[in-house]
PDB file of N, CA and C in Angstrom:
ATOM      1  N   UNK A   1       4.129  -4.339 -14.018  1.00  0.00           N
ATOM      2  CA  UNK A   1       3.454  -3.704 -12.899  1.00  0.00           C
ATOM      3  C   UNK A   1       4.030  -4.227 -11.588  1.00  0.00           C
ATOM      4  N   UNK A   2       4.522  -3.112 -11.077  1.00  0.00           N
ATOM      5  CA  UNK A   2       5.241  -3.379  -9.511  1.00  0.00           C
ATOM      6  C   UNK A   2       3.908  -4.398  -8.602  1.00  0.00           C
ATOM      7  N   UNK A   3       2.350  -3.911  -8.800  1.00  0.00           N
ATOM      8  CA  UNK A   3       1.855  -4.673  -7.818  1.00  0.00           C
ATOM      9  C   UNK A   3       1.654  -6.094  -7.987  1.00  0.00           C
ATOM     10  N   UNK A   4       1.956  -6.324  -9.245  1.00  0.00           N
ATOM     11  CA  UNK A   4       2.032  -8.003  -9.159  1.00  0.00           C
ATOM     12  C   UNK A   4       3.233  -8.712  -8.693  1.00  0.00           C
ATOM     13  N   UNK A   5       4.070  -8.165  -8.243  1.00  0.00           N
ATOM     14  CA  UNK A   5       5.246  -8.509  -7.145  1.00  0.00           C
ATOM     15  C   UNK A   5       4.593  -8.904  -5.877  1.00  0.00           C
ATOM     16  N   UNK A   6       3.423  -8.623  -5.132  1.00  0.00           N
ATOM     17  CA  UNK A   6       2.931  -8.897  -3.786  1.00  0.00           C
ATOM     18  C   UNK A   6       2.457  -9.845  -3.744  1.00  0.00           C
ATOM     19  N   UNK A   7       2.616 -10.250  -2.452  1.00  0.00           N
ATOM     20  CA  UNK A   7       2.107 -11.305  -2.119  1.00  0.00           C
ATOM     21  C   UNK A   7       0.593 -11.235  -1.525  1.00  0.00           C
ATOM     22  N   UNK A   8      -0.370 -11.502  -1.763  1.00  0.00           N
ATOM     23  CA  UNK A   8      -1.800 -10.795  -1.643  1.00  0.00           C
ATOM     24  C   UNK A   8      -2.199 -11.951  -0.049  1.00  0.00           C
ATOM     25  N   UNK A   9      -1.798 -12.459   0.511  1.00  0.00           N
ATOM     26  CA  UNK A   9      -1.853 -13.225   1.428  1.00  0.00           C
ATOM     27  C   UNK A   9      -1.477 -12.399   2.620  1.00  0.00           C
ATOM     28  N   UNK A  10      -0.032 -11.732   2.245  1.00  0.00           N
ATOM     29  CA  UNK A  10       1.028 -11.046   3.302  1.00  0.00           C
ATOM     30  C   UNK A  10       0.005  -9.477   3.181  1.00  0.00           C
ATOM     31  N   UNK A  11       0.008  -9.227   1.888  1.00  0.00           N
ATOM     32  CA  UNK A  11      -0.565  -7.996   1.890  1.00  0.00           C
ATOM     33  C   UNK A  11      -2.049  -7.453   2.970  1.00  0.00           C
ATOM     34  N   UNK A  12      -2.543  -8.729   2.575  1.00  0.00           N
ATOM     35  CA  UNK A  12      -4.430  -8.496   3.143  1.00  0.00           C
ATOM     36  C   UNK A  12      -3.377  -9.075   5.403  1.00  0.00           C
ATOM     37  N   UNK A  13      -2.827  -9.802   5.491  1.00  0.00           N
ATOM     38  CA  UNK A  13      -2.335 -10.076   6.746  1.00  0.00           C
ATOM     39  C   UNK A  13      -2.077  -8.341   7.414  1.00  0.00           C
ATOM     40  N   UNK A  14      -0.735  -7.959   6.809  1.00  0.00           N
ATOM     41  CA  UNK A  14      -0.398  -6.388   7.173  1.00  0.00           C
ATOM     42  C   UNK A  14      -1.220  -5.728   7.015  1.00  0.00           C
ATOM     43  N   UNK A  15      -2.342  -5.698   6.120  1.00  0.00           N
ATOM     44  CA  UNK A  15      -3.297  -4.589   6.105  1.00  0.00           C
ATOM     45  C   UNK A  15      -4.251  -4.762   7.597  1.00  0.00           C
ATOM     46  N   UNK A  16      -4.807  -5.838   7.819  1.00  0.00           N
ATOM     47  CA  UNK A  16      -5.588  -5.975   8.863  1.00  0.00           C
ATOM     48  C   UNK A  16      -5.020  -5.543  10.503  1.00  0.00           C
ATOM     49  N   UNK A  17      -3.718  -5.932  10.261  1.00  0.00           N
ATOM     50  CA  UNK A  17      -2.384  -5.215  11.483  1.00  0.00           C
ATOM     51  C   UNK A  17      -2.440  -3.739  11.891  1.00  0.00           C
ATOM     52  N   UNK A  18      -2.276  -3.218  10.838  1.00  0.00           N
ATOM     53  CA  UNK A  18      -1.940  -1.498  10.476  1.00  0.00           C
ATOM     54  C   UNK A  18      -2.922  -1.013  11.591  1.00  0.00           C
ATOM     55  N   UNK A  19      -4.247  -1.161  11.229  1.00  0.00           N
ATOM     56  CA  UNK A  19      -5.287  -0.537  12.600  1.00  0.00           C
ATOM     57  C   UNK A  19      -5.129  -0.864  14.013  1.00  0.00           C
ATOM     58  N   UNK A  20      -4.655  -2.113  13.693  1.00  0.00           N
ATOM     59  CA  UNK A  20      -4.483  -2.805  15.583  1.00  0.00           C
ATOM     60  C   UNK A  20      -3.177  -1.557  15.828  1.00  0.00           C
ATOM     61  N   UNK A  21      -1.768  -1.953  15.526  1.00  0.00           N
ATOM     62  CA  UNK A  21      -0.760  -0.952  15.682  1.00  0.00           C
ATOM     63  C   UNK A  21      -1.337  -0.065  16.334  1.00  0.00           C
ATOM     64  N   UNK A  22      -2.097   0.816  15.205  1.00  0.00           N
ATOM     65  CA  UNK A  22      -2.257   2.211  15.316  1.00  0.00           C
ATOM     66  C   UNK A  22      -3.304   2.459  16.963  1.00  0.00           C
ATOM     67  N   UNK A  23      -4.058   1.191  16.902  1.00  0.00           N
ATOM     68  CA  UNK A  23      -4.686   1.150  18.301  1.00  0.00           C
ATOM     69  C   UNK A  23      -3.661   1.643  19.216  1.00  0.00           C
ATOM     70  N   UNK A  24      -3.017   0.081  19.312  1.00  0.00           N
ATOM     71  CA  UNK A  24      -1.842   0.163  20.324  1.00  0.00           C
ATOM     72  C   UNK A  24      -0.575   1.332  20.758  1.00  0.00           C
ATOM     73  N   UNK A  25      -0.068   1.979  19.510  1.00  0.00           N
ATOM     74  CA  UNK A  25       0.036   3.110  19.220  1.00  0.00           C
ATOM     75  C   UNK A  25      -0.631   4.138  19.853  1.00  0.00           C
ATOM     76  N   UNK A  26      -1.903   4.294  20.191  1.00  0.00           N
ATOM     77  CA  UNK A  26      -2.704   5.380  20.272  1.00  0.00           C
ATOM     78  C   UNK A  26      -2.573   6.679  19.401  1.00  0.00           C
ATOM     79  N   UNK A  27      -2.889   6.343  17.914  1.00  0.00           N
ATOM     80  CA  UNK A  27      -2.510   7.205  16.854  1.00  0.00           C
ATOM     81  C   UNK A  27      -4.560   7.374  16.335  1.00  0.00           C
ATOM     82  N   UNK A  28      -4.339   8.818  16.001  1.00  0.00           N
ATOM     83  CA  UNK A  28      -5.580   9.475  15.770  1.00  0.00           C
ATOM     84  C   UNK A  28      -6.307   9.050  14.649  1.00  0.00           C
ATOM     85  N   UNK A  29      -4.661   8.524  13.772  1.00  0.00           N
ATOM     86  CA  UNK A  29      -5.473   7.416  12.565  1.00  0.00           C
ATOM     87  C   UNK A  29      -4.468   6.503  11.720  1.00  0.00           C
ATOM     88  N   UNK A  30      -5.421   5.716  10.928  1.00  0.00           N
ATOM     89  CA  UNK A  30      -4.350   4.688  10.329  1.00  0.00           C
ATOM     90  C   UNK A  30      -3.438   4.682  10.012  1.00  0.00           C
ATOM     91  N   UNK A  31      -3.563   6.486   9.209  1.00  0.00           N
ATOM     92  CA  UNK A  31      -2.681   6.958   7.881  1.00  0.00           C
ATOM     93  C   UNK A  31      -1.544   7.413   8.611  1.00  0.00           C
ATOM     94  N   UNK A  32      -1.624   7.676   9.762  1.00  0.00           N
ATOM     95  CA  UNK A  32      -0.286   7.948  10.532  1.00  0.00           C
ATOM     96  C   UNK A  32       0.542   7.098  10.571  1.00  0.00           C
ATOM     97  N   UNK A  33      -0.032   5.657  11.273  1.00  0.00           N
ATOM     98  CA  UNK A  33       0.536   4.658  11.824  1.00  0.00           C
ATOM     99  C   UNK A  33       1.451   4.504  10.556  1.00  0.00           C
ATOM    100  N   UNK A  34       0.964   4.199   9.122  1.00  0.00           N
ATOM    101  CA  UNK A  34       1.057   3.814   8.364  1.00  0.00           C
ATOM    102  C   UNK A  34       2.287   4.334   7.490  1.00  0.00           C
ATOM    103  N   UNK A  35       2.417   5.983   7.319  1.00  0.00           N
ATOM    104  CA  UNK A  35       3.378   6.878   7.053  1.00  0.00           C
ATOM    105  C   UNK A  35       4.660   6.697   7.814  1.00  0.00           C
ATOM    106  N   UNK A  36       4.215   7.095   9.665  1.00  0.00           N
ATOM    107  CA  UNK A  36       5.367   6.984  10.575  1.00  0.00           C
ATOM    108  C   UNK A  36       6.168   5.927  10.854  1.00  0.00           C
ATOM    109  N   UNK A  37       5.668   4.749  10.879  1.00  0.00           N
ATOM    110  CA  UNK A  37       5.733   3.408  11.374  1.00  0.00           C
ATOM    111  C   UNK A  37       6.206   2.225  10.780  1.00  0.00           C
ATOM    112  N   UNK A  38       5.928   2.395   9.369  1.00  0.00           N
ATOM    113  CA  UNK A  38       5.950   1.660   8.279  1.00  0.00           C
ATOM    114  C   UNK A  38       7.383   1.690   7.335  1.00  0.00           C
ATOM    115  N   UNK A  39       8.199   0.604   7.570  1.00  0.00           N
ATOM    116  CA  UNK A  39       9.302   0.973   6.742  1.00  0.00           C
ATOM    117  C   UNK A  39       8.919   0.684   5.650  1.00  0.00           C
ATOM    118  N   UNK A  40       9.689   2.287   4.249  1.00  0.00           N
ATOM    119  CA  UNK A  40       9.731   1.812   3.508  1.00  0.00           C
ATOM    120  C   UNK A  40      10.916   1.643   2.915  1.00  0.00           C
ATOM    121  N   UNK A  41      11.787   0.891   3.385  1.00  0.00           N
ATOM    122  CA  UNK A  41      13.260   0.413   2.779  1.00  0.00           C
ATOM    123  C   UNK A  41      13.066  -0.318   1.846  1.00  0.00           C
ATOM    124  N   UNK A  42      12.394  -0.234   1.436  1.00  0.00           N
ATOM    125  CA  UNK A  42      12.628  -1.334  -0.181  1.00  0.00           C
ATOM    126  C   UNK A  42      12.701  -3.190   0.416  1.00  0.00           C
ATOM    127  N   UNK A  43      12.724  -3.714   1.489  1.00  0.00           N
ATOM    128  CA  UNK A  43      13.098  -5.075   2.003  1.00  0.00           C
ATOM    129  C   UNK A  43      11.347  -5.827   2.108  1.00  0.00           C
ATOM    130  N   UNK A  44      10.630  -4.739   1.886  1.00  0.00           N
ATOM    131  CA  UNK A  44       9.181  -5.830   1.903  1.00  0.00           C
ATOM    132  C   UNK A  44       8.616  -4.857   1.243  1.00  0.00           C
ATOM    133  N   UNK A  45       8.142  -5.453  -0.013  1.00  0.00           N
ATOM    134  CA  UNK A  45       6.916  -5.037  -1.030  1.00  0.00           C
ATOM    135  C   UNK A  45       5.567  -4.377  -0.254  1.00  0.00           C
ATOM    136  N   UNK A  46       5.118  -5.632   0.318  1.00  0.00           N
ATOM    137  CA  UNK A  46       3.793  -5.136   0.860  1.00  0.00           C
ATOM    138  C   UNK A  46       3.826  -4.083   1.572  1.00  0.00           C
ATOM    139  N   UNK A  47       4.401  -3.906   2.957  1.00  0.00           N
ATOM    140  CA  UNK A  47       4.679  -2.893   3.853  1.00  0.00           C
ATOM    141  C   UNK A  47       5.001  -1.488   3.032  1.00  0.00           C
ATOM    142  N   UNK A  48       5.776  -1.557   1.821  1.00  0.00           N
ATOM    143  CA  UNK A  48       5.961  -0.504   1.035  1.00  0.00           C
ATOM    144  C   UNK A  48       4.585   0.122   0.670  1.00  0.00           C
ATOM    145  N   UNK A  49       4.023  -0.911   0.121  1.00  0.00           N
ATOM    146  CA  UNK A  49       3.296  -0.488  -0.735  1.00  0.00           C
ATOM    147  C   UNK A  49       1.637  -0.109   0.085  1.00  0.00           C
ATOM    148  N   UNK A  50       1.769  -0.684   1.495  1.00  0.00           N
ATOM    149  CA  UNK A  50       0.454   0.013   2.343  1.00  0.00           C
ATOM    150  C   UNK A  50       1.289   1.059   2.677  1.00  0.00           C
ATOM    151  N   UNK A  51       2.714   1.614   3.249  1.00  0.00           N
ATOM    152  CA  UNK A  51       2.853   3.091   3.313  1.00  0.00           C
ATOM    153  C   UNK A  51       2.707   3.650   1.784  1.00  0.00           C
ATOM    154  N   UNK A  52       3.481   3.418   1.107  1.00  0.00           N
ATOM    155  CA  UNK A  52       3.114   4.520  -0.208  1.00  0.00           C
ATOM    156  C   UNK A  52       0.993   4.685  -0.572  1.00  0.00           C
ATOM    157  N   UNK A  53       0.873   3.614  -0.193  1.00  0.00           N
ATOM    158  CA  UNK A  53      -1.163   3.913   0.020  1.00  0.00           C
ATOM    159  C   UNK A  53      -1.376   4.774   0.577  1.00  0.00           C
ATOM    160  N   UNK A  54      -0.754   5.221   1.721  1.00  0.00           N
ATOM    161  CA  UNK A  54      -1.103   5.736   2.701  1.00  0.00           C
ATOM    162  C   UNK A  54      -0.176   7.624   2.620  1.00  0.00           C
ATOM    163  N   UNK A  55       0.877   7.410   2.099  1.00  0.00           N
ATOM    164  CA  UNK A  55       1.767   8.623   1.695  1.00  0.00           C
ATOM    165  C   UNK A  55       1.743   9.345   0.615  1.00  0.00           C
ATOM    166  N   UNK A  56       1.157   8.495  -0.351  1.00  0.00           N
ATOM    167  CA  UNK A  56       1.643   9.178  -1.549  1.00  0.00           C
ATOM    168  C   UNK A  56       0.161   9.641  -2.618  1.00  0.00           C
ATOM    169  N   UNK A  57       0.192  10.567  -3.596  1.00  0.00           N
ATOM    170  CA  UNK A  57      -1.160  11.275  -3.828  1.00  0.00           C
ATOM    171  C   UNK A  57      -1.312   9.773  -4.703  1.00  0.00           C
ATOM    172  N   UNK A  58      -2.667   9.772  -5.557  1.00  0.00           N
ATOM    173  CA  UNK A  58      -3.445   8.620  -6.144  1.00  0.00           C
ATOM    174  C   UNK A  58      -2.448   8.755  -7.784  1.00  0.00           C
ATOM    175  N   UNK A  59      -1.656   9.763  -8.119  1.00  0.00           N
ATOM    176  CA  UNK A  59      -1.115   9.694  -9.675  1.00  0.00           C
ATOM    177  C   UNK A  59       0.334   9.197  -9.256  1.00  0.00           C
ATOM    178  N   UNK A  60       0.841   9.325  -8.369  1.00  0.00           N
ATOM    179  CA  UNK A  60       2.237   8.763  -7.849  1.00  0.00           C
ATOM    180  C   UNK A  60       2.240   7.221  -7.566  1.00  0.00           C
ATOM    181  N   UNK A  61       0.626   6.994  -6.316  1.00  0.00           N
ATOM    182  CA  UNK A  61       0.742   5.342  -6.346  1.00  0.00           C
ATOM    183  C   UNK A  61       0.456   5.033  -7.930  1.00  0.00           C
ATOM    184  N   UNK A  62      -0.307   5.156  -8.607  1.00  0.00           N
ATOM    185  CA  UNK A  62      -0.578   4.657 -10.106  1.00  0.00           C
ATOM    186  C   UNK A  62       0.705   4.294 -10.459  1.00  0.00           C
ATOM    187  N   UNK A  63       1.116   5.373 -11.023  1.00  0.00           N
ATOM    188  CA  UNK A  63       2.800   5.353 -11.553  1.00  0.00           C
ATOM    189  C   UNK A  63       3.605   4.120 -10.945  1.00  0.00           C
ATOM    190  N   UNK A  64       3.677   4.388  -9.755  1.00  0.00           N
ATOM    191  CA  UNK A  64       4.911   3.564  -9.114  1.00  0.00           C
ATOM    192  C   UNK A  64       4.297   2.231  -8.818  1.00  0.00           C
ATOM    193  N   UNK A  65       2.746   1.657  -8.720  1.00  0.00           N
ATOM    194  CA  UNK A  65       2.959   0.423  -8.606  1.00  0.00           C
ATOM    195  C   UNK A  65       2.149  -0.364  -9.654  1.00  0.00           C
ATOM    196  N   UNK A  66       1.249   0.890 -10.143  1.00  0.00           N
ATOM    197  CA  UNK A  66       0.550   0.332 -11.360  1.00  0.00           C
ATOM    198  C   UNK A  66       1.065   0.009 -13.205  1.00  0.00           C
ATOM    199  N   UNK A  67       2.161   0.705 -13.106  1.00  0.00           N
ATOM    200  CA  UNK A  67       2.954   1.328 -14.355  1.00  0.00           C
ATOM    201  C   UNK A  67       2.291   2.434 -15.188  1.00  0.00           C
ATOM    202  N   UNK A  68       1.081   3.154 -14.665  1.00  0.00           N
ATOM    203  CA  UNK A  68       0.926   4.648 -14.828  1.00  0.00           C
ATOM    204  C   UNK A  68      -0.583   4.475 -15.279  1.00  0.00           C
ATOM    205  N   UNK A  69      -1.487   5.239 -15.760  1.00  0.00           N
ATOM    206  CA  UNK A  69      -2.955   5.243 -15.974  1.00  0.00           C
ATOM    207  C   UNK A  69      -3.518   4.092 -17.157  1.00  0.00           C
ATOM    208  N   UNK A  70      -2.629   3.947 -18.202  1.00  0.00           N
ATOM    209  CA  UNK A  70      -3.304   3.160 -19.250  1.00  0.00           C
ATOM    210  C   UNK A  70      -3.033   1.498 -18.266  1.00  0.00           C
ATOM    211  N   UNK A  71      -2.306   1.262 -17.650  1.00  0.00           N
ATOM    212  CA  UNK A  71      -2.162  -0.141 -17.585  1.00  0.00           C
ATOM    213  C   UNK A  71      -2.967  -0.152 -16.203  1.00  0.00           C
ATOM    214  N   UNK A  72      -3.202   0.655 -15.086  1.00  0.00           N
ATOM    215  CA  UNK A  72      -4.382   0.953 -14.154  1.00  0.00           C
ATOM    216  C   UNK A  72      -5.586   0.418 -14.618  1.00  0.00           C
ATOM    217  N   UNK A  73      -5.910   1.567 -15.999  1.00  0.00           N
ATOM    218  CA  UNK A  73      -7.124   1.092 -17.133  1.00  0.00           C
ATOM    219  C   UNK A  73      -7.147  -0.318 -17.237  1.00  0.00           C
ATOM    220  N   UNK A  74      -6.302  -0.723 -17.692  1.00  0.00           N
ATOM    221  CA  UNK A  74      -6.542  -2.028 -18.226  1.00  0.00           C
ATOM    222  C   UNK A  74      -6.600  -3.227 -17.002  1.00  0.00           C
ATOM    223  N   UNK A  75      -6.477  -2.451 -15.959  1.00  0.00           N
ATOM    224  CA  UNK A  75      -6.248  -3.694 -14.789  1.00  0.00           C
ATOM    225  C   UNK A  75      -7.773  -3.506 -14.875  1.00  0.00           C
ATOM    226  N   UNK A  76      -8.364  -2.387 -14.552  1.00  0.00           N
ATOM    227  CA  UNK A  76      -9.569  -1.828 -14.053  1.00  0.00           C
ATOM    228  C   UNK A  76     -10.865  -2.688 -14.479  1.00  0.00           C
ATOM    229  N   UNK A  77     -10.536  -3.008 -16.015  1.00  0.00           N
ATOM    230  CA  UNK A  77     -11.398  -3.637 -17.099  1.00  0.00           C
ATOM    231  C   UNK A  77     -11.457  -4.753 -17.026  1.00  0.00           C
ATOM    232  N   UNK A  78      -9.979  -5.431 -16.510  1.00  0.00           N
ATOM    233  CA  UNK A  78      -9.609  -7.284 -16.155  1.00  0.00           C
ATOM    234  C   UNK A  78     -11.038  -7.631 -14.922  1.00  0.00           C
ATOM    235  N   UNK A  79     -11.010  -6.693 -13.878  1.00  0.00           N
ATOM    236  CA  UNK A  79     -11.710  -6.991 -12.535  1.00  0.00           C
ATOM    237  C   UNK A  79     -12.683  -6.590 -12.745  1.00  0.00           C
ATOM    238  N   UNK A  80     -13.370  -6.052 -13.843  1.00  0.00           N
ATOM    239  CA  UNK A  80     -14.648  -5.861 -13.564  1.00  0.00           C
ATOM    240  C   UNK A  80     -15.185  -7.079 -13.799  1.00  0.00           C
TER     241      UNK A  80
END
């Protein structure tokens, strides 16, 4: 699973950013900031992976960072 590559420190840091930006920005909403703004060159996981949150439908993020619905499932079941 691609999301256990992140760093959940960096991740929850950039996530809390994204809204300020988008303040500063003066963007109508996160998901903009987040799409437009946000490289996703492959050079930082996290940043990827809050634009693909933000870009991509809910069976594409699964796929690409979860390794697809059964292992989603099984994350799903770990955290409860």
């Amino acid at each position: 699973m691609k999301i256990q590559q992140l760093d959940g420190a960096r991740l929850a840091e950039a996530l809390l950013r994204v809204p300020l930006i988008s303040c500063e920005l003066n963007h109508d909403t996160v998901a903009e900031t987040a799409t437009d703004f946000i490289a996703g060159d492959g050079t930082n996981n996290e940043a990827a992976f809050i634009r693909d949150l933000f870009a991509l439908d809910t069976d594409t993020v699964i796929e690409k960072w979860y390794g697809g619905d059964e292992a989603a499932r099984e994350l799903i079941e770990k955290i409860k």
